[in-house]
C-alpha atoms as a PDB file:
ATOM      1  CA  UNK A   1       0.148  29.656  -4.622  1.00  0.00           C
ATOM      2  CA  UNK A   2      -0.317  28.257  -7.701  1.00  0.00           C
ATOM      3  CA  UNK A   3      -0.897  24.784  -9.238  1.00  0.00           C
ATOM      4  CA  UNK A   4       1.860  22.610 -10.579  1.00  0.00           C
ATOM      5  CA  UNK A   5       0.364  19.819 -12.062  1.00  0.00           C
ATOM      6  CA  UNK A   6       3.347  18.214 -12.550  1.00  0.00           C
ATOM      7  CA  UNK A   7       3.483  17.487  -8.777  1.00  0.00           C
ATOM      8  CA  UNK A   8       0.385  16.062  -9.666  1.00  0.00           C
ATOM      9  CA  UNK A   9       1.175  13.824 -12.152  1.00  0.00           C
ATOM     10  CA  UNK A  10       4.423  12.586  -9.674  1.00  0.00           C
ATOM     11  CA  UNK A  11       1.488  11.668  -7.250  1.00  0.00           C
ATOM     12  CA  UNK A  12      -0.197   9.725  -9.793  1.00  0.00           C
ATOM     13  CA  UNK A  13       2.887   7.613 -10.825  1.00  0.00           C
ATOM     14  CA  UNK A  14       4.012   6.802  -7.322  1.00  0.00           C
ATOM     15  CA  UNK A  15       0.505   5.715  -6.710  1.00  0.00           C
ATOM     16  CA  UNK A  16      -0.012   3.602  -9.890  1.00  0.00           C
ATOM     17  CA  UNK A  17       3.021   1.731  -8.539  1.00  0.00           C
ATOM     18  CA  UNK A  18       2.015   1.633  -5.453  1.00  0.00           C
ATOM     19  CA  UNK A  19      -1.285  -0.139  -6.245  1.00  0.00           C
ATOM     20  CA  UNK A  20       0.053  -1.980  -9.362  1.00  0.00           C
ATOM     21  CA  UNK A  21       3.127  -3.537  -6.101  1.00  0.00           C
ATOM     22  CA  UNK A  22       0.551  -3.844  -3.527  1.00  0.00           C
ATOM     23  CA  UNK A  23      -1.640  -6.265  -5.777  1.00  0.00           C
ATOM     24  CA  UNK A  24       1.302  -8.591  -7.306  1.00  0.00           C
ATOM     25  CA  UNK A  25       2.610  -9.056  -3.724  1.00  0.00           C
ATOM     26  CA  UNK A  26      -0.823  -9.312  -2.561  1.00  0.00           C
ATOM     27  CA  UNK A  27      -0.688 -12.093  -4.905  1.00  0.00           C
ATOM     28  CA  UNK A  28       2.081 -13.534  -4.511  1.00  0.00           C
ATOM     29  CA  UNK A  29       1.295 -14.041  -0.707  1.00  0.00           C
ATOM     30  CA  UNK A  30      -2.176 -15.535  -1.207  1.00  0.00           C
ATOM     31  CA  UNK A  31       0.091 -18.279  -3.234  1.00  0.00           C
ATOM     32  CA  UNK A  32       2.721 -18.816  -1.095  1.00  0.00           C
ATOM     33  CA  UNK A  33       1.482 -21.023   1.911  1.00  0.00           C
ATOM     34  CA  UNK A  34       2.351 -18.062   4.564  1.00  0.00           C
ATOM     35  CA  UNK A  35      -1.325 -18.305   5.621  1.00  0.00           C
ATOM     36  CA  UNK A  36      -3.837 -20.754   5.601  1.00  0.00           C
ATOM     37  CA  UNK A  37      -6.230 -19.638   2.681  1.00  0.00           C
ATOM     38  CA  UNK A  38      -8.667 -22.598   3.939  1.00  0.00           C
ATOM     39  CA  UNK A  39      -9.147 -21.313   7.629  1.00  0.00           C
ATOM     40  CA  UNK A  40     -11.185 -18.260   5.981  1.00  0.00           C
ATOM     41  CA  UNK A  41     -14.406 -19.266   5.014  1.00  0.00           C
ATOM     42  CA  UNK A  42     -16.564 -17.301   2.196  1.00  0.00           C
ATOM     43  CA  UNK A  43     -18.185 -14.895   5.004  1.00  0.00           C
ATOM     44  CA  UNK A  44     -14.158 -14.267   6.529  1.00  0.00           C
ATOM     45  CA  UNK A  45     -13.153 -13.617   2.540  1.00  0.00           C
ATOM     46  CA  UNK A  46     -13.062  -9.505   3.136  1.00  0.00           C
ATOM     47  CA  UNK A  47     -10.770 -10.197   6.521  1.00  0.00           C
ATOM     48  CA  UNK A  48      -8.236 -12.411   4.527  1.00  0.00           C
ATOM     49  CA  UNK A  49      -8.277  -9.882   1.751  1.00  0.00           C
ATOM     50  CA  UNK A  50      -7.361  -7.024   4.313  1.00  0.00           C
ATOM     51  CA  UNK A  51      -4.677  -9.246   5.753  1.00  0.00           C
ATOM     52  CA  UNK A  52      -3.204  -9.516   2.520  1.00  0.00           C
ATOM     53  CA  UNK A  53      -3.338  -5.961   1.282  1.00  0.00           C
ATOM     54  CA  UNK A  54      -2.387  -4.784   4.302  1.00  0.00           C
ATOM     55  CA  UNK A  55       0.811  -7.558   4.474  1.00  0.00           C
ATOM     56  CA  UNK A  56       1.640  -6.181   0.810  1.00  0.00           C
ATOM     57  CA  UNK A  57       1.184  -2.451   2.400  1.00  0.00           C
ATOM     58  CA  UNK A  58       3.319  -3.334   4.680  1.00  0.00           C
ATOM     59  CA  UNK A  59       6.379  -5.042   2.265  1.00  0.00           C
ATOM     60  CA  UNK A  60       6.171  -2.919  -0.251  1.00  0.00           C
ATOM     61  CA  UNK A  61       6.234   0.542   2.006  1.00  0.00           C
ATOM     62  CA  UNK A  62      10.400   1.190   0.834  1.00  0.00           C
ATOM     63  CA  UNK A  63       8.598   2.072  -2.623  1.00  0.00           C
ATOM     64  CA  UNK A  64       7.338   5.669  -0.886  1.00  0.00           C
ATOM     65  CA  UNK A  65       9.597   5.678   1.663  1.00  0.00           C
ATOM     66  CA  UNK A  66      11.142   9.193   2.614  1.00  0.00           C
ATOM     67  CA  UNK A  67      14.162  10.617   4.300  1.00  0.00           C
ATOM     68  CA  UNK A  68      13.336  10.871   7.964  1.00  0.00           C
ATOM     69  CA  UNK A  69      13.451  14.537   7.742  1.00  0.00           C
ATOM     70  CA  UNK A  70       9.977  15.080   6.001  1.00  0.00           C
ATOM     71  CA  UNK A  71       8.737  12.865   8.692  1.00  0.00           C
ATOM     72  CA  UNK A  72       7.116  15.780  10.073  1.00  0.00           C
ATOM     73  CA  UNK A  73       5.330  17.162   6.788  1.00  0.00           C
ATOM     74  CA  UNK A  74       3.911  13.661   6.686  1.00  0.00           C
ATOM     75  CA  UNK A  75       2.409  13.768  10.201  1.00  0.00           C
ATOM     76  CA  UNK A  76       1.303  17.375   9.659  1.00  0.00           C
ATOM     77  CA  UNK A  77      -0.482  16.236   6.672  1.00  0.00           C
ATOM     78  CA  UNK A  78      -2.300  13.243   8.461  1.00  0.00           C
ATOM     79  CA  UNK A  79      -4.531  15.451  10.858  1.00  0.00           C
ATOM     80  CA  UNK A  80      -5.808  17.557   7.671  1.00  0.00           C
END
Protein backbone atom coordinates (compact mmCIF):
# COMPACT_ATOMS: atom_id res chain seq x y z
CA UNK A 1 0.00 0.00 0.00
CA UNK A 2 1.34 3.07 -0.67
CA UNK A 3 1.04 6.69 0.58
CA UNK A 4 -1.22 9.25 -0.97
CA UNK A 5 -0.58 12.31 0.60
CA UNK A 6 -3.20 13.89 -0.92
CA UNK A 7 -5.60 11.96 1.39
CA UNK A 8 -3.50 13.57 3.72
CA UNK A 9 -3.76 16.90 2.92
CA UNK A 10 -7.97 16.27 2.65
CA UNK A 11 -7.51 15.32 6.42
CA UNK A 12 -5.80 18.43 7.14
CA UNK A 13 -8.43 20.75 5.50
CA UNK A 14 -11.45 19.08 7.02
CA UNK A 15 -9.69 19.44 10.28
CA UNK A 16 -8.57 23.11 9.94
CA UNK A 17 -12.32 23.69 9.51
CA UNK A 18 -13.24 21.72 11.92
CA UNK A 19 -11.20 23.53 14.61
CA UNK A 20 -11.35 26.98 12.90
CA UNK A 21 -15.99 26.07 13.33
CA UNK A 22 -15.59 24.57 16.64
CA UNK A 23 -13.88 27.84 18.09
CA UNK A 24 -16.25 30.64 16.38
CA UNK A 25 -19.28 28.67 17.66
CA UNK A 26 -17.50 28.04 20.77
CA UNK A 27 -17.59 31.68 20.75
CA UNK A 28 -20.45 32.55 19.78
CA UNK A 29 -22.10 30.43 22.63
CA UNK A 30 -19.96 31.83 25.46
CA UNK A 31 -21.76 35.26 24.14
CA UNK A 32 -25.03 34.31 23.77
CA UNK A 33 -26.67 33.98 27.32
CA UNK A 34 -27.40 30.02 26.72
CA UNK A 35 -25.38 29.45 29.93
CA UNK A 36 -24.61 31.27 32.83
CA UNK A 37 -20.85 32.30 32.34
CA UNK A 38 -21.03 33.67 36.13
CA UNK A 39 -22.05 30.27 37.84
CA UNK A 40 -18.36 29.02 36.85
CA UNK A 41 -15.94 30.36 39.02
CA UNK A 42 -12.03 30.68 38.01
CA UNK A 43 -11.26 27.00 39.47
CA UNK A 44 -14.72 25.59 37.24
CA UNK A 45 -13.08 27.74 34.07
CA UNK A 46 -11.65 24.24 32.32
CA UNK A 47 -15.40 22.58 32.93
CA UNK A 48 -17.17 25.60 31.19
CA UNK A 49 -14.58 25.52 28.48
CA UNK A 50 -15.33 21.69 27.86
CA UNK A 51 -19.02 22.47 27.88
CA UNK A 52 -18.52 24.82 25.25
CA UNK A 53 -16.21 22.95 22.94
CA UNK A 54 -17.97 20.09 23.36
CA UNK A 55 -21.61 22.13 22.61
CA UNK A 56 -19.69 23.51 19.39
CA UNK A 57 -18.55 19.64 18.74
CA UNK A 58 -21.69 18.85 18.95
CA UNK A 59 -23.41 21.77 16.38
CA UNK A 60 -21.00 21.82 14.12
CA UNK A 61 -20.71 17.73 13.62
CA UNK A 62 -22.85 18.07 9.82
CA UNK A 63 -19.33 19.65 8.74
CA UNK A 64 -17.75 15.77 8.79
CA UNK A 65 -20.73 14.13 8.63
CA UNK A 66 -20.81 10.88 6.38
CA UNK A 67 -23.27 8.75 4.53
CA UNK A 68 -24.47 6.14 6.96
CA UNK A 69 -22.83 3.52 4.98
CA UNK A 70 -19.15 4.20 6.14
CA UNK A 71 -20.63 4.08 9.53
CA UNK A 72 -18.89 0.95 9.97
CA UNK A 73 -15.25 2.03 8.74
CA UNK A 74 -15.70 4.72 11.36
CA UNK A 75 -16.40 2.31 14.24
CA UNK A 76 -13.73 -0.08 12.95
CA UNK A 77 -11.36 2.71 13.10
CA UNK A 78 -12.29 3.76 16.77
CA UNK A 79 -10.95 0.49 18.53
CA UNK A 80 -7.42 0.97 16.64
Amino acid sequence: MSYDTQHQRKVEEIADLLCSSIKLEAERLYRSGGIDIDAYDSSEQYILAKILVNASIYRVRDLVDVPSAYYQEIINLTHI
